[in-house]
N, C-alpha and C. Protein backbone atom coordinates (compact mmCIF):
# COMPACT_ATOMS: atom_id res chain seq x y z
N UNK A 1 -14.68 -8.87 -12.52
CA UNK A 1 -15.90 -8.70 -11.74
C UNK A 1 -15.66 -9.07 -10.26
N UNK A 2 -15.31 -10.33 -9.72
CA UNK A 2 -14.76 -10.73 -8.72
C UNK A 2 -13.41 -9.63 -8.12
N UNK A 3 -12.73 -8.81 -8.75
CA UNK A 3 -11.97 -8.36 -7.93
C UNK A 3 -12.59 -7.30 -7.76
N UNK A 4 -13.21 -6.31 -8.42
CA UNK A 4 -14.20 -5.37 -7.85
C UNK A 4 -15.14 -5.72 -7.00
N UNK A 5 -15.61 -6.47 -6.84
CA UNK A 5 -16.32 -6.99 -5.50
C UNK A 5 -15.64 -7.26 -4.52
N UNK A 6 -14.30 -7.73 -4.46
CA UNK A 6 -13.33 -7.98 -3.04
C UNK A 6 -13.09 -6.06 -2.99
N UNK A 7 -12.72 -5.71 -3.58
CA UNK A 7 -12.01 -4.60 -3.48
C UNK A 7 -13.31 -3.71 -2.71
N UNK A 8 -14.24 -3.82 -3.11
CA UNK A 8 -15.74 -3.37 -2.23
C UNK A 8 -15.69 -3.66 -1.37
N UNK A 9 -15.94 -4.33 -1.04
CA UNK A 9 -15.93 -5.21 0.87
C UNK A 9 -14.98 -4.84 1.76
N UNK A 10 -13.70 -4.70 0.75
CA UNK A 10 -12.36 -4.63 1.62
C UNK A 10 -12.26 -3.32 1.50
N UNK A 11 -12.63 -2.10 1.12
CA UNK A 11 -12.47 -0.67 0.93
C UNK A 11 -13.40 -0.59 2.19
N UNK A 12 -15.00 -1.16 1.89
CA UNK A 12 -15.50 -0.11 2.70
C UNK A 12 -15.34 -1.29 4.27
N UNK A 13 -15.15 -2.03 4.37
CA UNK A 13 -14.68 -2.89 5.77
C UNK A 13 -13.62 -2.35 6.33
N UNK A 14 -12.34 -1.80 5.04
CA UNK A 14 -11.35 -1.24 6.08
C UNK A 14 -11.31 0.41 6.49
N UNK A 15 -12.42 1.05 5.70
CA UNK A 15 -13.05 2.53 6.01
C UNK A 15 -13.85 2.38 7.76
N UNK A 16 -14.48 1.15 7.83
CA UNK A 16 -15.21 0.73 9.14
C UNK A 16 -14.14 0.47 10.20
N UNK A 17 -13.26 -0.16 10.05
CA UNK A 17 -12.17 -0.86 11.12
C UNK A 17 -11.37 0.04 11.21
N UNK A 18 -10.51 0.58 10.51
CA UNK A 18 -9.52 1.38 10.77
C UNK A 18 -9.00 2.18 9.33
N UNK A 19 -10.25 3.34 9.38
CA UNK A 19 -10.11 4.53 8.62
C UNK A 19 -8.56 5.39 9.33
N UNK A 20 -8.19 5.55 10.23
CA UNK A 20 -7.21 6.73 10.62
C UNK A 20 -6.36 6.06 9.96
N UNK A 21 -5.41 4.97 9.64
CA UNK A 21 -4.46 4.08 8.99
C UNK A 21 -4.41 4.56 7.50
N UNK A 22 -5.60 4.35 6.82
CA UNK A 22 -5.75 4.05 5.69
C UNK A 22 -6.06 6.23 5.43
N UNK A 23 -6.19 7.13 6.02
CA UNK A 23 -6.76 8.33 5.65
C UNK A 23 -5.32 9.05 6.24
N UNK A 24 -4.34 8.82 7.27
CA UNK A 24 -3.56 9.29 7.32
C UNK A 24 -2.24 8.89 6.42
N UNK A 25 -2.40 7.72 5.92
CA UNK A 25 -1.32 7.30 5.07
C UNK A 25 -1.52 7.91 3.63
N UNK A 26 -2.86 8.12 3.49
CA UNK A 26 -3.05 8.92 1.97
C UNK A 26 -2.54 10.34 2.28
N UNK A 27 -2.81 10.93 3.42
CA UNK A 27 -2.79 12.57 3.60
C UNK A 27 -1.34 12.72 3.25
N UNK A 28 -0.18 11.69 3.79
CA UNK A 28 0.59 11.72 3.53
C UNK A 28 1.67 11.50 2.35
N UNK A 29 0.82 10.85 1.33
CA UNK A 29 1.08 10.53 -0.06
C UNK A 29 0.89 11.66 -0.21
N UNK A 30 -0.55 12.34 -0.14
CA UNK A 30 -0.85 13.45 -1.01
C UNK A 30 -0.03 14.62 -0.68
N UNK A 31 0.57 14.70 0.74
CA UNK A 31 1.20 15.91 0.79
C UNK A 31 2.71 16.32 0.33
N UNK A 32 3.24 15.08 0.04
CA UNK A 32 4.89 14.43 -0.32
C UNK A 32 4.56 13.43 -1.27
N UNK A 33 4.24 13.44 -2.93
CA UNK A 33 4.65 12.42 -3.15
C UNK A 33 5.78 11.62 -3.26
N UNK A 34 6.50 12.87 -3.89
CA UNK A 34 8.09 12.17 -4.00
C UNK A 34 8.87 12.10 -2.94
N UNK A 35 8.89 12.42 -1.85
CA UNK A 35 9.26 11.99 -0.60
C UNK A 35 8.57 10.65 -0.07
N UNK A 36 7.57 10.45 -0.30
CA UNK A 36 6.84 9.20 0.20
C UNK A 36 7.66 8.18 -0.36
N UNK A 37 7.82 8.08 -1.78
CA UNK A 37 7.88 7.23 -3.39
C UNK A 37 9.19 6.70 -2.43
N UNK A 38 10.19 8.31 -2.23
CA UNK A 38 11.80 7.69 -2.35
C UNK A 38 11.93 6.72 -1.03
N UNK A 39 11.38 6.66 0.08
CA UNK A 39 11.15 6.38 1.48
C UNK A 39 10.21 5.44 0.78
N UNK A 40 9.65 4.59 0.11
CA UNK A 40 9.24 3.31 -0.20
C UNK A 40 10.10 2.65 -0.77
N UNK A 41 10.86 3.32 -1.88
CA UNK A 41 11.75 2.68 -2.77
C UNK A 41 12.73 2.27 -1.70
N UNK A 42 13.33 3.12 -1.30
CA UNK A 42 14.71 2.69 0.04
C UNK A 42 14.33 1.16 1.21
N UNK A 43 12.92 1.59 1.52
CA UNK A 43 12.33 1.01 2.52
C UNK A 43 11.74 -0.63 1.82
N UNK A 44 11.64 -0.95 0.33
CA UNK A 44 11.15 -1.85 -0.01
C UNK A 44 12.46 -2.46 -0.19
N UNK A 45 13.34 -2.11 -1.13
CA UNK A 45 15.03 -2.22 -1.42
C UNK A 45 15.56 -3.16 0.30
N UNK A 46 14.85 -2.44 1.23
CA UNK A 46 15.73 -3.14 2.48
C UNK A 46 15.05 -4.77 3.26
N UNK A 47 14.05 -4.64 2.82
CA UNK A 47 13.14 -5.57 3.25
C UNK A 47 13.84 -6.87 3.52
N UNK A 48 14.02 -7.71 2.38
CA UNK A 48 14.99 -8.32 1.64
C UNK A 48 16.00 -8.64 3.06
N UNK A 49 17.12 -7.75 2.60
CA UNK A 49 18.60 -7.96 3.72
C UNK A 49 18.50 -7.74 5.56
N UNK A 50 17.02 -6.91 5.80
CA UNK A 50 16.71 -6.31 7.38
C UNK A 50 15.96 -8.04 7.54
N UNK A 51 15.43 -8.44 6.75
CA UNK A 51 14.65 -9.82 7.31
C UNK A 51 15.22 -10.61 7.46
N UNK A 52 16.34 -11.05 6.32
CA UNK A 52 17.57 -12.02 6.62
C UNK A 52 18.22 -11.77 7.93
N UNK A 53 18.61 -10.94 8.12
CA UNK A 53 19.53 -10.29 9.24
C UNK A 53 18.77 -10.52 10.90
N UNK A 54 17.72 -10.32 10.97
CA UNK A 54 16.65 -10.37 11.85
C UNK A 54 16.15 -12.05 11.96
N UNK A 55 15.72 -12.47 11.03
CA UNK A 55 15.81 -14.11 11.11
C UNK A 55 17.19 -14.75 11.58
N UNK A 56 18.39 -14.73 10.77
CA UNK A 56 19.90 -14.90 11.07
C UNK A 56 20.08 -14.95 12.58
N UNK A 57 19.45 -13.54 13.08
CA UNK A 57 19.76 -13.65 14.36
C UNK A 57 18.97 -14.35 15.38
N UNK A 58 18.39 -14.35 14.98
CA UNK A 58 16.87 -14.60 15.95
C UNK A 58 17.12 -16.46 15.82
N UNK A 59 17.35 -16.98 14.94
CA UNK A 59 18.17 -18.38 14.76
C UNK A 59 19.36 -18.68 15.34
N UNK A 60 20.01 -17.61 15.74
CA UNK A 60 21.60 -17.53 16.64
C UNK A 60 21.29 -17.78 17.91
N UNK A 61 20.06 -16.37 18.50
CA UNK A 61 19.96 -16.76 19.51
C UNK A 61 18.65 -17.53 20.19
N UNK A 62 18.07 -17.67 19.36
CA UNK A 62 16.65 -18.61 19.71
C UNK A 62 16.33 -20.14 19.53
N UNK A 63 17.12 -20.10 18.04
CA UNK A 63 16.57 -21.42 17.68
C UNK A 63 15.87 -21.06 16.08
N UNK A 64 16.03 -22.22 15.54
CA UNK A 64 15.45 -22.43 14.22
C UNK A 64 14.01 -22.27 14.27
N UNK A 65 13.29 -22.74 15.12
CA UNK A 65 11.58 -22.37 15.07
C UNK A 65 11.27 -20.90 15.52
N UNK A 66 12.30 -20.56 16.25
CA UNK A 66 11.76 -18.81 16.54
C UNK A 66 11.99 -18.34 14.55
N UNK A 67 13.17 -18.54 14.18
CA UNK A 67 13.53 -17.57 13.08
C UNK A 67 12.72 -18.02 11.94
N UNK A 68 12.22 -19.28 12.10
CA UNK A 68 11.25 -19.85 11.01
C UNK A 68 10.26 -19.28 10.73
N UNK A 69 9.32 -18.99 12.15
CA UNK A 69 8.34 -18.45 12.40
C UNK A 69 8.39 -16.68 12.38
N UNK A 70 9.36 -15.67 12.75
CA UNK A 70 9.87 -14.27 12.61
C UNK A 70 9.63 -13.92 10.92
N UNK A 71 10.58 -15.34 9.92
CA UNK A 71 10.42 -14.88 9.09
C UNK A 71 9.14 -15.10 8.10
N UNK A 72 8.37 -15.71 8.25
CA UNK A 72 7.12 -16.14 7.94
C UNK A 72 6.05 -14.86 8.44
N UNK A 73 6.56 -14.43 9.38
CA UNK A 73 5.17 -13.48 9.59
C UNK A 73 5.78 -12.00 9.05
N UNK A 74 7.22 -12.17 8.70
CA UNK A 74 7.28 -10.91 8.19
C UNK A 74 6.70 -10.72 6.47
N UNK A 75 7.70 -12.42 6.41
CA UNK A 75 6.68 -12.58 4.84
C UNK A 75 5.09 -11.97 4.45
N UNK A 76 3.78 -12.58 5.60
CA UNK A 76 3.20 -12.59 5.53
C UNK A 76 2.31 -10.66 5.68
N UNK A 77 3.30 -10.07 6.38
CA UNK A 77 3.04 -8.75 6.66
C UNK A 77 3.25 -8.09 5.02
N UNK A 78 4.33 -8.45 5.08
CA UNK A 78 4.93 -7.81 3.25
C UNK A 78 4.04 -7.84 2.53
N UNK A 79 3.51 -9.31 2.25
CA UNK A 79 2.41 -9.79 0.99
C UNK A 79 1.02 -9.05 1.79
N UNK A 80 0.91 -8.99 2.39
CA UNK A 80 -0.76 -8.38 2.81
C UNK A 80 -0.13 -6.76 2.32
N UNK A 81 0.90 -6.11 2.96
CA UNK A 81 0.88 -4.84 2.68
C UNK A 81 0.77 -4.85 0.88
N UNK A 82 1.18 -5.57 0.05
CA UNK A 82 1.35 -5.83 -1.46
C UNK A 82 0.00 -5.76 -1.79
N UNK A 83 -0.83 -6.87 -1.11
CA UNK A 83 -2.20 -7.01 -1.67
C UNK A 83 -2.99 -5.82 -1.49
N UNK A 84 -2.91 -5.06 0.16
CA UNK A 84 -3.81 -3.79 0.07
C UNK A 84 -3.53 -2.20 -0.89
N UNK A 85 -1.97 -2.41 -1.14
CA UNK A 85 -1.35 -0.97 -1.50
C UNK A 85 -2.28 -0.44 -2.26
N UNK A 86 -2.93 -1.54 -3.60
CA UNK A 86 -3.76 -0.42 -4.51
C UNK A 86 -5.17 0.11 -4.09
N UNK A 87 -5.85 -0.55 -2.70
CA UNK A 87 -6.39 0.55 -1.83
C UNK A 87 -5.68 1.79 -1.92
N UNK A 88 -4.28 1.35 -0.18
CA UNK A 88 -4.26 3.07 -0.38
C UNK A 88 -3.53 3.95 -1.19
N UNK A 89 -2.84 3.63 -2.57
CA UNK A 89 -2.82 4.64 -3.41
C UNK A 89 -4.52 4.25 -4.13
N UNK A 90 -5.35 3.85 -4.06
CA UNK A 90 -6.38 4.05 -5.01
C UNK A 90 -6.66 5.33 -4.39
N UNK A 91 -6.68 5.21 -2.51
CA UNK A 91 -7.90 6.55 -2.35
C UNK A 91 -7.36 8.04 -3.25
N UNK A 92 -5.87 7.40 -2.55
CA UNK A 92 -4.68 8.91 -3.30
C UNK A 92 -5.62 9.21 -4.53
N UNK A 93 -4.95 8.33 -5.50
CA UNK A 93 -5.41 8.69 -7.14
C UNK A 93 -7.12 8.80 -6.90
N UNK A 94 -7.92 8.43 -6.45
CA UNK A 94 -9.14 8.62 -6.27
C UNK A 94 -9.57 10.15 -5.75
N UNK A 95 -9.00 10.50 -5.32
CA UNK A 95 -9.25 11.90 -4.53
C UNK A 95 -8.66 12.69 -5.91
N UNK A 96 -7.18 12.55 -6.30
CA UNK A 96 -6.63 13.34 -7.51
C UNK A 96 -7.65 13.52 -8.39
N UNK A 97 -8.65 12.55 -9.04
CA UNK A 97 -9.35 12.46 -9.96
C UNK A 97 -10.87 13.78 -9.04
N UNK A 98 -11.32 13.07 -8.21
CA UNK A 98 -12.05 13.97 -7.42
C UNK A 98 -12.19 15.58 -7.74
N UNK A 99 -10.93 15.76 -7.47
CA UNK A 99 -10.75 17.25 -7.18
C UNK A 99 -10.38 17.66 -9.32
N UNK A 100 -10.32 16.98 -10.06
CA UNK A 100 -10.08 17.16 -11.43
C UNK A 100 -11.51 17.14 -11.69
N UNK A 101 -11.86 16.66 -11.61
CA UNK A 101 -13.18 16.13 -12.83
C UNK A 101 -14.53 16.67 -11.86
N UNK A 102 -14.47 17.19 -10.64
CA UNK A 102 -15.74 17.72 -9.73
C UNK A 102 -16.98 16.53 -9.69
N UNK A 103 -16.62 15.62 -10.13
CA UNK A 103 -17.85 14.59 -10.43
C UNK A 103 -18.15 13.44 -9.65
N UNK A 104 -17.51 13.31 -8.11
CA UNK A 104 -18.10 12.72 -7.34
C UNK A 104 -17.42 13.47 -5.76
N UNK A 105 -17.74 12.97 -4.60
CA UNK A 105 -17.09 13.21 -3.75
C UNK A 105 -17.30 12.20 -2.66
N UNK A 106 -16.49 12.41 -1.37
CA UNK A 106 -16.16 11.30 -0.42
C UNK A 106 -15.15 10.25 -0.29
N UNK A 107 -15.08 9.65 0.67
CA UNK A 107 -14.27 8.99 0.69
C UNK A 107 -14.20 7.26 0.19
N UNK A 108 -15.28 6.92 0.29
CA UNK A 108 -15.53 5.32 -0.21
C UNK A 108 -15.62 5.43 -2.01
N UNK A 109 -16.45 6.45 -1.89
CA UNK A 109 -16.49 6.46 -3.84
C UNK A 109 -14.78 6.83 -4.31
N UNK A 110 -13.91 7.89 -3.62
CA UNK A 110 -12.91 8.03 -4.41
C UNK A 110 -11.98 6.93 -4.46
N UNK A 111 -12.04 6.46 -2.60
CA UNK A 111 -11.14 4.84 -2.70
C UNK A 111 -11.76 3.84 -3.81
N UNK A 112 -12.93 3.59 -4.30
CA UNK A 112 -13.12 2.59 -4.79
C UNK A 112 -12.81 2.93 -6.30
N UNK A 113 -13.12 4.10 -7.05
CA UNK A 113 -13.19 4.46 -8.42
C UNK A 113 -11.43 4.20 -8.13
N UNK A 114 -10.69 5.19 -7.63
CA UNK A 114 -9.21 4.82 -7.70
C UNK A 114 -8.08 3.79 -7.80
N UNK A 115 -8.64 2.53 -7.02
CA UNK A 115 -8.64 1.17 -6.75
C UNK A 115 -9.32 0.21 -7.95
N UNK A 116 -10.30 0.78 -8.37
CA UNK A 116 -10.40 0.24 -9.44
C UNK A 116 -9.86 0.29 -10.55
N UNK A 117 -9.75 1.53 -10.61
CA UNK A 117 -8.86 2.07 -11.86
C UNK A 117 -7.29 1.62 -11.99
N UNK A 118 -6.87 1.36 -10.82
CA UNK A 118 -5.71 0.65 -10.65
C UNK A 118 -5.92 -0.80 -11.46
N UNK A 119 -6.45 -1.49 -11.04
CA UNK A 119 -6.68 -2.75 -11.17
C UNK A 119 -7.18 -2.56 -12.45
N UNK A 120 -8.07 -2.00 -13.25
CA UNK A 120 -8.39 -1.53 -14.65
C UNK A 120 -7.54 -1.78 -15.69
N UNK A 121 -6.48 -1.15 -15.57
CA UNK A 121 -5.64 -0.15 -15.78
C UNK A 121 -4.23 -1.57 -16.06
N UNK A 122 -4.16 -1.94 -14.72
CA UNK A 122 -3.28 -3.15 -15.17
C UNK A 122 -3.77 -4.53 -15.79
N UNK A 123 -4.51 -4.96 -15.81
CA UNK A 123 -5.30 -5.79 -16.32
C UNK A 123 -5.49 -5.75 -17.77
N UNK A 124 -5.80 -4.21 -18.08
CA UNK A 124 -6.05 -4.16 -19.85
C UNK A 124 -4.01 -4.05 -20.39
N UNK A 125 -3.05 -3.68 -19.30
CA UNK A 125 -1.95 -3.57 -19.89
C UNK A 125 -1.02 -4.79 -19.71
N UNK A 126 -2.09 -5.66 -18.87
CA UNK A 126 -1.04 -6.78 -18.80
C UNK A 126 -1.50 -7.85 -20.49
N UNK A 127 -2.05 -7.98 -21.09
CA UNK A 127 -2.59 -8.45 -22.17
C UNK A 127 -1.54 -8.23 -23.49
N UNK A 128 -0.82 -6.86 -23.03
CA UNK A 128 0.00 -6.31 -24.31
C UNK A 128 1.16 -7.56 -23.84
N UNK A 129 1.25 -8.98 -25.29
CA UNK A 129 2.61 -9.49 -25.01
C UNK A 129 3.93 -8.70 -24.82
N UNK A 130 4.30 -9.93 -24.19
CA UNK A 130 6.08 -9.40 -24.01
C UNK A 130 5.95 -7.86 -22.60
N UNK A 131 5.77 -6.41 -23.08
CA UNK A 131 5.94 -5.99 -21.87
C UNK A 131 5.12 -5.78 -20.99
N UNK A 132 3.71 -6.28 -21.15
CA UNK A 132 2.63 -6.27 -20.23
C UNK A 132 2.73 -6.53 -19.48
N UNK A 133 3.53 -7.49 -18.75
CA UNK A 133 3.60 -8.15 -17.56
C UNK A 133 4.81 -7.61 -16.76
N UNK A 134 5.45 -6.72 -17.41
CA UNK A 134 6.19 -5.84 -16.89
C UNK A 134 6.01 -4.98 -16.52
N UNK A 135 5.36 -4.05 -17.13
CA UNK A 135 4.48 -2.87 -17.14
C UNK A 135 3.79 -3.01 -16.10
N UNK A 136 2.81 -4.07 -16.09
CA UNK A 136 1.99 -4.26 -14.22
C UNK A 136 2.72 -4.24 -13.22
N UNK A 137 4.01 -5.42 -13.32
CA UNK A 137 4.94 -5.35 -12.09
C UNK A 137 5.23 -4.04 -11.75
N UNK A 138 5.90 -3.16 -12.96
CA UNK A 138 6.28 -1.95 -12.17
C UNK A 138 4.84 -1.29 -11.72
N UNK A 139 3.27 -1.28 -12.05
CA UNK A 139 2.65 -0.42 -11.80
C UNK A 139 2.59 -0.67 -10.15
N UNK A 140 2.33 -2.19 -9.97
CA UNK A 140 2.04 -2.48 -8.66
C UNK A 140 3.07 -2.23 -7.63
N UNK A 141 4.57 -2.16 -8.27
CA UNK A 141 5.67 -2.07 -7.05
C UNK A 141 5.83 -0.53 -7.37
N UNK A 142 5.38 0.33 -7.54
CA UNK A 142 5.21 2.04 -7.21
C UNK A 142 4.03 2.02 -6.38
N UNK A 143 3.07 1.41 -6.58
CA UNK A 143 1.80 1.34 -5.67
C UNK A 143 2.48 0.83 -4.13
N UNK A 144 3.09 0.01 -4.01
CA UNK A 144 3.47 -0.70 -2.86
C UNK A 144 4.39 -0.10 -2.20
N UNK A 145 5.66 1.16 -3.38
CA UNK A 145 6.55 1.85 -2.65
C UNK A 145 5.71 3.01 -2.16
N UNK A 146 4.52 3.66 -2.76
CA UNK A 146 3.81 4.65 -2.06
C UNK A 146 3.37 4.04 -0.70
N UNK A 147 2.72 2.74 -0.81
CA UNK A 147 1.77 2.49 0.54
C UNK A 147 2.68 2.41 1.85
N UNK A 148 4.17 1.77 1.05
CA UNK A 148 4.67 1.71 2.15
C UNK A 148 5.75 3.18 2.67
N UNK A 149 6.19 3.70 1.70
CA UNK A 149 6.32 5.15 2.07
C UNK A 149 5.28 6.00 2.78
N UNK A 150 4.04 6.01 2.54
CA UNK A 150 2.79 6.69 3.04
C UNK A 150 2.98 6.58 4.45
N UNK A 151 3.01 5.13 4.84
CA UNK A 151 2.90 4.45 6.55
C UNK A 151 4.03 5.18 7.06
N UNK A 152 5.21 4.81 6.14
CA UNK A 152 6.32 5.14 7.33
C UNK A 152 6.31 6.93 7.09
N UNK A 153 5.87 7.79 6.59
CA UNK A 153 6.29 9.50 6.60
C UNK A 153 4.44 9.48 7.41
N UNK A 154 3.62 8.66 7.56
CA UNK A 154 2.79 9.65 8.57
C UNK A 154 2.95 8.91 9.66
N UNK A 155 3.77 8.15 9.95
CA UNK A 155 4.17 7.26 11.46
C UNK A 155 5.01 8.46 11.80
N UNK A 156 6.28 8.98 11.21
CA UNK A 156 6.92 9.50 11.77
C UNK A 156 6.46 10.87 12.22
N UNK A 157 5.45 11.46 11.42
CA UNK A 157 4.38 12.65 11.81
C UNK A 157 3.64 12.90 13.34
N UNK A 158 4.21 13.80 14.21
CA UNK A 158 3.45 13.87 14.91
C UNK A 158 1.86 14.26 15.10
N UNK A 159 1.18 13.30 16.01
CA UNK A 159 -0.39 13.54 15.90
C UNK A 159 -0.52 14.29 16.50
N UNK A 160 -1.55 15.19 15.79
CA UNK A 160 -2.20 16.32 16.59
C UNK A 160 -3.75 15.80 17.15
N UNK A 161 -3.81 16.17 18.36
CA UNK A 161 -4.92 16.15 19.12
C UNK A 161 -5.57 17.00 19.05
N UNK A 162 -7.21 16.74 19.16
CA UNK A 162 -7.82 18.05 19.43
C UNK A 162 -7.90 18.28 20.86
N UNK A 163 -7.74 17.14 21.78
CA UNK A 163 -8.45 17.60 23.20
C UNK A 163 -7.07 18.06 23.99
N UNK A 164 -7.13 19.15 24.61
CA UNK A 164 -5.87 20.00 25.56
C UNK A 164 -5.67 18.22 26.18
């Protein structure tokens, strides 16, 4: 009950703040998934050794409180991108369902039914002993290789403007 209510607030708060983020990173799931997936998988795989490497240095040439602090906020970037991903694959799978079933439309109802269903979905499969809790891990780290594949293939997308 409580996480469907965060997941409310935080769907339609981040539809208010910064919809282009969250609507261009889906366009881009939806238009590549498996290009997104493999460009998360690669891109999550590096996280790990690019942060060491980046702290390492940043401790070479700064000092122990610069690299303390570098790696702490990268931490902290990682785990927030972790916590929002099943937003933006919810809107993804939310829209998929959309366009299947004709039975709702927009954008807050598909992010939220999708997002929920995520969270649904792992929750009733984390219960099954032994691989339940496996089964979630992988659901959530495909969610997290999409979100973060999504960002980086519509970053690299050039924007189109409407105004000359």
């Amino acid at each position: 009950m409580l996480i469907g209510i965060g997941l409310t607030l935080l769907a339609w708060l981040w539809l208010r703040i910064a919809p282009n983020l969250l609507l261009s990173t889906t366009q881009a799931i939806e238009a590549k998934p498996i290009e997104v997936g493999l460009y998360g998988i690669l891109a999550a795989a590096l996280i790990l050794p690019v942060t060491a490497a980046l702290v390492a240095l940043t401790g070479l040439f700064g000092g122990i409180f610069p690299a303390l602090v570098l790696g702490l906020f990268i931490a902290g970037v990682v785990l927030l991108l972790w916590l929002l991903s099943p937003l933006l694959t919810g809107l993804w799978l939310g829209r998929r369902l959309a366009t299947q079933t004709q039975r709702f439309s927009g954008t807050l109802p598909a992010l939220l039914i999708g997002s929920l269903l995520i969270v649904l979905v792992t929750r009733l499969i984390g219960v099954i002993p032994c691989v339940g809790a496996v089964v979630v891990a992988l659901i959530y780290l495909l969610s997290f290789a999409l979100a973060l594949g999504g960002i980086i293939v519509s970053r690299r997308q050039p924007t189109v403007s409407d105004h000359p």
